[in-house]
Protein backbone atom coordinates (compact mmCIF):
# COMPACT_ATOMS: atom_id res chain seq x y z
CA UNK A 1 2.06 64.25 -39.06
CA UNK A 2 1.42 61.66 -36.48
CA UNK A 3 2.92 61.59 -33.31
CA UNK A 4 4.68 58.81 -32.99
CA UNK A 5 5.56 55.49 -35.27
CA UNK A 6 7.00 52.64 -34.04
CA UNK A 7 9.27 50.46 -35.72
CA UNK A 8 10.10 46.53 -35.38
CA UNK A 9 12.84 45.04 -37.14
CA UNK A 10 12.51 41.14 -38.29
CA UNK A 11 14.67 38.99 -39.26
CA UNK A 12 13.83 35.64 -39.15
CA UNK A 13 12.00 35.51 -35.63
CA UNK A 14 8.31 36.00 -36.98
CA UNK A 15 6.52 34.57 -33.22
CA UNK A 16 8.93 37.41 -31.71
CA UNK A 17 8.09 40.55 -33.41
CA UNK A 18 3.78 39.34 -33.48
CA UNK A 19 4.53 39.30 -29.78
CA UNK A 20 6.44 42.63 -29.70
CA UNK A 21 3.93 44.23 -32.19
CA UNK A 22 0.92 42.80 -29.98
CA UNK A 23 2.59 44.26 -26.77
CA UNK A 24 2.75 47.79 -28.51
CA UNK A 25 -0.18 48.27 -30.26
CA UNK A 26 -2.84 48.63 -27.47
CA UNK A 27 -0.74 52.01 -26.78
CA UNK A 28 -0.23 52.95 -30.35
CA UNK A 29 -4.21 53.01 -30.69
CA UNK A 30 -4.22 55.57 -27.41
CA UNK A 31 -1.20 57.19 -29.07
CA UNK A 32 -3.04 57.73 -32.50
CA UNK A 33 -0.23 56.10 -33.65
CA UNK A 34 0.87 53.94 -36.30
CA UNK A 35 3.26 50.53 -36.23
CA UNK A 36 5.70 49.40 -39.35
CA UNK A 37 7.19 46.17 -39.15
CA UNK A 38 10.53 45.34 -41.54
CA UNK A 39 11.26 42.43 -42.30
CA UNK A 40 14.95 42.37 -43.57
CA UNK A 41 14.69 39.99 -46.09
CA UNK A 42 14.22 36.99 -43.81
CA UNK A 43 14.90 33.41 -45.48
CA UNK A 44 12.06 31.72 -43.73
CA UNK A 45 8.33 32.03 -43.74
CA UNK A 46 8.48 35.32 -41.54
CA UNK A 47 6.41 37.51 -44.64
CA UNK A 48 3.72 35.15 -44.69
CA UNK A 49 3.53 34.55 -40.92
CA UNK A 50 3.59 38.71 -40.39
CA UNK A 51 0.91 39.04 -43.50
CA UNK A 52 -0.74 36.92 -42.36
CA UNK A 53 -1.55 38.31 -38.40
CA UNK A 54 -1.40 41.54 -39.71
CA UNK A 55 -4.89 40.74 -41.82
CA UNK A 56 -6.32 39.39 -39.07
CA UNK A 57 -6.47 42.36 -36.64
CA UNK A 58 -9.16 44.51 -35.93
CA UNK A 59 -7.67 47.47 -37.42
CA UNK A 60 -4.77 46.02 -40.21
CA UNK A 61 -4.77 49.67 -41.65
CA UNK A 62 -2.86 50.84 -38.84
CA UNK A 63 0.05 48.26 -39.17
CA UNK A 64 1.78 48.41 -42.21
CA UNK A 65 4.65 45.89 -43.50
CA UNK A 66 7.59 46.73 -45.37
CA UNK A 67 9.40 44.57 -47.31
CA UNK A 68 13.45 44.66 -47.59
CA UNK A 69 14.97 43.99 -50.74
CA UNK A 70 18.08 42.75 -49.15
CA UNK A 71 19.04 42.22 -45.83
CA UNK A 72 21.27 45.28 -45.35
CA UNK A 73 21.94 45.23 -41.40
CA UNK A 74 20.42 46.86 -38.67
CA UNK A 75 20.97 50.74 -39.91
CA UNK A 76 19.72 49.79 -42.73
CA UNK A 77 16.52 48.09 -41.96
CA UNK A 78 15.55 51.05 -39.24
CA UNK A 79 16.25 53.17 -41.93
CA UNK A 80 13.59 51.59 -44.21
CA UNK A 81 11.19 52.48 -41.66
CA UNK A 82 11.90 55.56 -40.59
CA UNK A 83 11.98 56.75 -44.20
CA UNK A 84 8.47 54.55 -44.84
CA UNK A 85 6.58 57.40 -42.93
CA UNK A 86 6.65 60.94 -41.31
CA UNK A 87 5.91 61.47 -37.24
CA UNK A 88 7.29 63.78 -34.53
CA UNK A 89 8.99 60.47 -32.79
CA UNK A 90 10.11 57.38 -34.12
CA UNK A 91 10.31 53.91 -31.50
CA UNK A 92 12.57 51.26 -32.92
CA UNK A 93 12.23 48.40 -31.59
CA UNK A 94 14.19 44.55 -31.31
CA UNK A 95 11.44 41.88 -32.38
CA UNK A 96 13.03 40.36 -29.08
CA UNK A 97 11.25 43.01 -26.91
CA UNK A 98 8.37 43.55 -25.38
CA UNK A 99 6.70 47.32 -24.15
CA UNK A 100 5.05 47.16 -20.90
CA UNK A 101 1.99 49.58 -20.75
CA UNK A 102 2.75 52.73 -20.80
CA UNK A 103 6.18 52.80 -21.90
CA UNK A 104 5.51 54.87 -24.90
CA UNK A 105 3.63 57.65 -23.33
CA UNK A 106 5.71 58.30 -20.68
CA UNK A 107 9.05 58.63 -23.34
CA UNK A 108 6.83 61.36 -25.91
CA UNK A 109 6.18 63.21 -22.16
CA UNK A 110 10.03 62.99 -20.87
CA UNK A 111 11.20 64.01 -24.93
CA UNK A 112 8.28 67.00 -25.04
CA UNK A 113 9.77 68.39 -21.36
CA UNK A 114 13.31 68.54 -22.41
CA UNK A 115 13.45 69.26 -26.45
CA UNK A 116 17.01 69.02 -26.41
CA UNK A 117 16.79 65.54 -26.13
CA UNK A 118 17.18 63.74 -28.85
CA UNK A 119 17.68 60.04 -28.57
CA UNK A 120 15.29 58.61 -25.48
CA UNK A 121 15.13 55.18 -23.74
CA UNK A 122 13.29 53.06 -21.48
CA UNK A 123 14.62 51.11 -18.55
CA UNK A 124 15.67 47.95 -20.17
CA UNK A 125 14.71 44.50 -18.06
CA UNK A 126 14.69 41.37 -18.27
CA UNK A 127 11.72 39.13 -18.23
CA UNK A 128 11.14 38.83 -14.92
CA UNK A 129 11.25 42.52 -14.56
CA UNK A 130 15.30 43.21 -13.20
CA UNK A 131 17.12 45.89 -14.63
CA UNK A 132 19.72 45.22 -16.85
CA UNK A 133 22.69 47.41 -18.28
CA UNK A 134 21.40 49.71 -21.51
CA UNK A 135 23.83 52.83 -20.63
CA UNK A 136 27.52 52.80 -21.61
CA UNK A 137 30.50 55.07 -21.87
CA UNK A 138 32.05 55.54 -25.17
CA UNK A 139 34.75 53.06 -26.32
CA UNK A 140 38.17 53.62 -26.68
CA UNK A 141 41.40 52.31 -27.04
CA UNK A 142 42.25 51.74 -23.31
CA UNK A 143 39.07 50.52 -22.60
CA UNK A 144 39.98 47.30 -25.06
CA UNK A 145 42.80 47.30 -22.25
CA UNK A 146 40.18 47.03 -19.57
CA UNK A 147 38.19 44.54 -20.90
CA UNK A 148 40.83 41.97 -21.95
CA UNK A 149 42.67 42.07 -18.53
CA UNK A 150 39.46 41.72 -16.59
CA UNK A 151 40.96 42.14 -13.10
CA UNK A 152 38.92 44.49 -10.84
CA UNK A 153 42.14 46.78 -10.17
CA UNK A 154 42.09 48.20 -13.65
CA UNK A 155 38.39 48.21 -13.48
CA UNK A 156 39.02 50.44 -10.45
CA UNK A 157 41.55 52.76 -11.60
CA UNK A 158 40.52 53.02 -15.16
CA UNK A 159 36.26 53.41 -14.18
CA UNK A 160 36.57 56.00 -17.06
CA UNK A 161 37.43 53.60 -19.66
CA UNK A 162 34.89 50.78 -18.49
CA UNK A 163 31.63 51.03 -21.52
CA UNK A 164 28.65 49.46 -19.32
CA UNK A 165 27.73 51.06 -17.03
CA UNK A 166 26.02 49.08 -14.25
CA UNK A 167 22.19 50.25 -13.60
CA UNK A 168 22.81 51.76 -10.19
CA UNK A 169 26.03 53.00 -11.13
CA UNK A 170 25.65 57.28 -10.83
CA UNK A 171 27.39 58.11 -13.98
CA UNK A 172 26.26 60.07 -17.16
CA UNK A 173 25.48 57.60 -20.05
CA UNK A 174 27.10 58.94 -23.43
CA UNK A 175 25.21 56.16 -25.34
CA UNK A 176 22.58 53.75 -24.85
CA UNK A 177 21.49 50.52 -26.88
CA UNK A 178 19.26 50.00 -29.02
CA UNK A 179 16.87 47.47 -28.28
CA UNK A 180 14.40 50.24 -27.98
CA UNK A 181 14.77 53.93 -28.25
CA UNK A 182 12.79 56.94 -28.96
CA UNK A 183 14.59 58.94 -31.57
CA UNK A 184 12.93 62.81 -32.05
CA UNK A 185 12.52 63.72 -35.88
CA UNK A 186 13.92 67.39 -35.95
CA UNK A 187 17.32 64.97 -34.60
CA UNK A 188 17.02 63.18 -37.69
CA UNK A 189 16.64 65.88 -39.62
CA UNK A 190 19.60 68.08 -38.32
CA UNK A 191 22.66 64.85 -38.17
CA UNK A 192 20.61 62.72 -40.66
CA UNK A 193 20.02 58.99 -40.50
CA UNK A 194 21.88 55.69 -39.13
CA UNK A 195 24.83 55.23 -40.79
CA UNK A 196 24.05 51.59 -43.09
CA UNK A 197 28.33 51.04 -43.67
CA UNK A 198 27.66 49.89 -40.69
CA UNK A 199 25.81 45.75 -40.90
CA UNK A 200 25.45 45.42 -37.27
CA UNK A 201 26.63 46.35 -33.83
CA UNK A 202 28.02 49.79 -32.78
CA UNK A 203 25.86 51.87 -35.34
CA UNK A 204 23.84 52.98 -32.00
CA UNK A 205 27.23 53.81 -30.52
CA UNK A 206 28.21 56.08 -33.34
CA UNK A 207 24.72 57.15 -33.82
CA UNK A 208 24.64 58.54 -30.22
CA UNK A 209 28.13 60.13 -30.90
CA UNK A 210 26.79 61.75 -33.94
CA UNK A 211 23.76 63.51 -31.69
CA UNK A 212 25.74 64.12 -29.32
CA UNK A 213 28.52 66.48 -30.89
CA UNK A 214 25.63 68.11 -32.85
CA UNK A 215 24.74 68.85 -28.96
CA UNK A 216 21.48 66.69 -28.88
CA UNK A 217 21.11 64.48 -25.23
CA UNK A 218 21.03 61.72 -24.57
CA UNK A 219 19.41 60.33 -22.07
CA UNK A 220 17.07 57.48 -20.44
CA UNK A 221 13.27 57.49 -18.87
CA UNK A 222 12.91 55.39 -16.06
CA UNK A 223 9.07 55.52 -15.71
CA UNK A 224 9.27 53.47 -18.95
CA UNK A 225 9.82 49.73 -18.74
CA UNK A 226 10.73 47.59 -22.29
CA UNK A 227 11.47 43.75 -21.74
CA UNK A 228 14.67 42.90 -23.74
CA UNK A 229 15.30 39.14 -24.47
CA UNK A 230 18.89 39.88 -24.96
CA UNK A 231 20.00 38.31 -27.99
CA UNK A 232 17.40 36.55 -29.27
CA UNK A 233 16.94 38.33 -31.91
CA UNK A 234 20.27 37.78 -33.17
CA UNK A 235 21.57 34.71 -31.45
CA UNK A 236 24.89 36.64 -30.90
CA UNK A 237 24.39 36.80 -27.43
CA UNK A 238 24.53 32.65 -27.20
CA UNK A 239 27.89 33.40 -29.43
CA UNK A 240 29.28 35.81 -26.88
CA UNK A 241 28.66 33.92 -23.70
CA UNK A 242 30.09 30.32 -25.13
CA UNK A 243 33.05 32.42 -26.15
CA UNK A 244 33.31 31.13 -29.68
CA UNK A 245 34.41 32.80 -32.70
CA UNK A 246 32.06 35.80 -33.82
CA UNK A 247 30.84 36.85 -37.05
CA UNK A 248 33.93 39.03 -38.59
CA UNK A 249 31.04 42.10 -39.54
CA UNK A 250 30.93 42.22 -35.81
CA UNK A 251 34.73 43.03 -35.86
CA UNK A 252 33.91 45.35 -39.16
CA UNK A 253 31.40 47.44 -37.58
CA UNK A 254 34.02 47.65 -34.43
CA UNK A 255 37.01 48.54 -36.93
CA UNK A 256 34.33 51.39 -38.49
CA UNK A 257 33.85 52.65 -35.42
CA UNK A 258 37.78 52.92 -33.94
CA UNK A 259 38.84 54.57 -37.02
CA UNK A 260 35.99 56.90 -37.38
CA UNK A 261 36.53 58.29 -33.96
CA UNK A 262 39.62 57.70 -33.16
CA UNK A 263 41.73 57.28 -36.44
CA UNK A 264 43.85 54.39 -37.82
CA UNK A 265 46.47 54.99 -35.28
CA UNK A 266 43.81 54.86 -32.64
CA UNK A 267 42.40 51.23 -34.06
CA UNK A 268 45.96 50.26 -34.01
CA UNK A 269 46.04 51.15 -30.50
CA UNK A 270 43.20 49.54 -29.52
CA UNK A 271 44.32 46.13 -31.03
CA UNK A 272 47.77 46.31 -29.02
CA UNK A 273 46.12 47.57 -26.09
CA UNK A 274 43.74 44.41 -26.15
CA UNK A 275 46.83 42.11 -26.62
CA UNK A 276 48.80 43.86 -23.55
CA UNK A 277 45.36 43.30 -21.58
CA UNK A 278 45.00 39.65 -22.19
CA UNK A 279 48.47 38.81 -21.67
CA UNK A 280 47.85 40.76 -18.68
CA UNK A 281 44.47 38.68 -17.47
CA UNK A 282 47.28 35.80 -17.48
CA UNK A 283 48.59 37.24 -14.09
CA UNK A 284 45.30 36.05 -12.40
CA UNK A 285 46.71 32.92 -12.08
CA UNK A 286 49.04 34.26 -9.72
CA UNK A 287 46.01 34.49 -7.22
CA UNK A 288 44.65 31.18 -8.33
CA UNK A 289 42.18 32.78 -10.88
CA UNK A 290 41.65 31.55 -14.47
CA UNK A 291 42.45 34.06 -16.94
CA UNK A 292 39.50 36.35 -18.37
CA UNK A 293 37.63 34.21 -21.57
CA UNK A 294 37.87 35.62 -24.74
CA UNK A 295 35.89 35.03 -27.86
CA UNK A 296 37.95 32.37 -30.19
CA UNK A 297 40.26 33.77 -32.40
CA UNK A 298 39.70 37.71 -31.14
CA UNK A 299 43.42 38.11 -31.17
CA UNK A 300 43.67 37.53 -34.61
CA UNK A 301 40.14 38.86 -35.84
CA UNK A 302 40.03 42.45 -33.79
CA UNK A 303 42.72 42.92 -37.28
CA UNK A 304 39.42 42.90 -39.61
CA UNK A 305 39.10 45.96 -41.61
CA UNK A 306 35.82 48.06 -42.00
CA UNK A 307 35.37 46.88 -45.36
CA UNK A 308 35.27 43.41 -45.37
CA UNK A 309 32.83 41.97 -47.39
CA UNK A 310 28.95 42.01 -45.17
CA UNK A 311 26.60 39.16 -45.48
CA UNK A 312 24.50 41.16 -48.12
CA UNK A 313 27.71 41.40 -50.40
């Protein structure tokens, strides 16, 4: 069994993951290694592109492509190459990311000192090398509250309730994100895979919870430094900041989550909670503040139920 595979997931950004891959695989070689790429059924020229560099390495044997049927999210794609091959630790990685030297080794050496960790990862920067927010607290109803009044008095009185949680903030992560993480096998084995109902975003969130009350940690290296292009893998990021109207599996994976955790009556909550909050972020303009943005129609789309219908039908 090797030690450690790594994983990149593609989906239509071939340049990115060739520049991930190439960033991990002088490691992987000192590793003894091995690197599967995914592509999730990508509509472009990605297979080719991917084939293609792969055959023109040194050593293609130790790069191996797999080839989605379907694009079936995020869970599902990881899954496909977790299940592809066997090693003690498995690296999945965004194709918008890039491993600075190192980063590998010094995860398998912070995983083998602890062995009750069971989901790893790096510090997660930016390009030029600052460290952005990859820890979080878990959501919950209030905390839709928090977020949709956006005035720094809640912030302070409900810190509890706030998900990220700011780099040199001193506070226990109970999840990080998944733009690269180390996840240990014998975790795999015990709660099982990511869950695929899920097409994208919060399936690391409720993976984390998963390994978490099956009493794995959770936790983050430092000494370990990944590059995270934050969004371009996914161009949600772009949809996020410009505040216009997401993709309703985002609000499917968020209604998944809410009722798994905290029921029905707890996703109920969380909706009325987020309408008290923005009609709350209104009061701003008391002290000549504009009121917190919000994505275009959230008010009316945070009502999407976990089973509406995915972009893989």
């Amino acid at each position: 069994m090797r030690t450690l595979s790594a994983i990149i997931l593609n989906y239509a950004t071939p340049q990115l993951t060739i520049d991930c891959a190439e960033s991990v695989l002088p490691e992987l070689e000192s590793l003894g290694g091995e690197l599967i790429i995914v592509d999730n059924a990508s509509p472009d020229d990605s297979r080719r592109r991917i084939t293609e560099w792969r055959e023109r390495l040194a050593a293609p044997a130790r790069v191996r492509v797999v080839l989605a049927e379907k694009n079936g999210g995020f869970a599902s794609g990881n899954n496909l190459g977790i299940t592809a091959c066997e090693a003690e630790f498995y690296g999945l990685l965004n194709s918008d990311t890039l491993a600075r030297p190192g980063a590998f080794a010094a995860m398998i050496a912070a995983m083998r000192a602890d062995a009750g960790i069971g989901i790893l990862g790096p510090k997660i920067t930016d390009a030029e090398g600052a460290a952005q927010i990859s820890r979080f607290r878990h959501p919950t109803p209030l905390g839709e509250f928090v977020e949709a009044a956006g005035a720094d008095i809640v912030y302070r009185l409900l810190r509890r309730h706030v998900v990220p949680i700011a780099p040199d903030e001193e506070a226990e992560a109970e999840w990080i994100g998944f733009p690269c993480v180390l996840l240990r096998k014998a975790m795999i084995d015990d709660i099982g895979l990511l869950d695929e109902r899920y097409f994208m975003y919060f399936e690391d969130c409720d993976y984390c919870r998963r390994a978490g009350a099956k009493g794995w940690k959770i936790a983050q290296c430092l000494e370990a430094e990944v590059a995270h292009f934050h969004g371009a893998s996914s161009q949600i990021a772009a949809v996020m900041q410009s505040r216009k109207r997401l993709p309703a599996y985002y609000y499917a994976s968020r209604a998944r989550y809410f009722i798994a955790w905290h029921g029905r009556a707890g996703f109920i909550a969380a909706n009325l909670l987020w309408l008290i909050g923005r009609a709350a972020s209104y009061l701003r303009l008391l002290a000549l503040k504009p009121p917190r943005r919000a994505p275009a129609m959230r008010a009316f789309d945070n009502w999407t139920g976990p089973d509406h219908p995915r972009p893989d039908g």
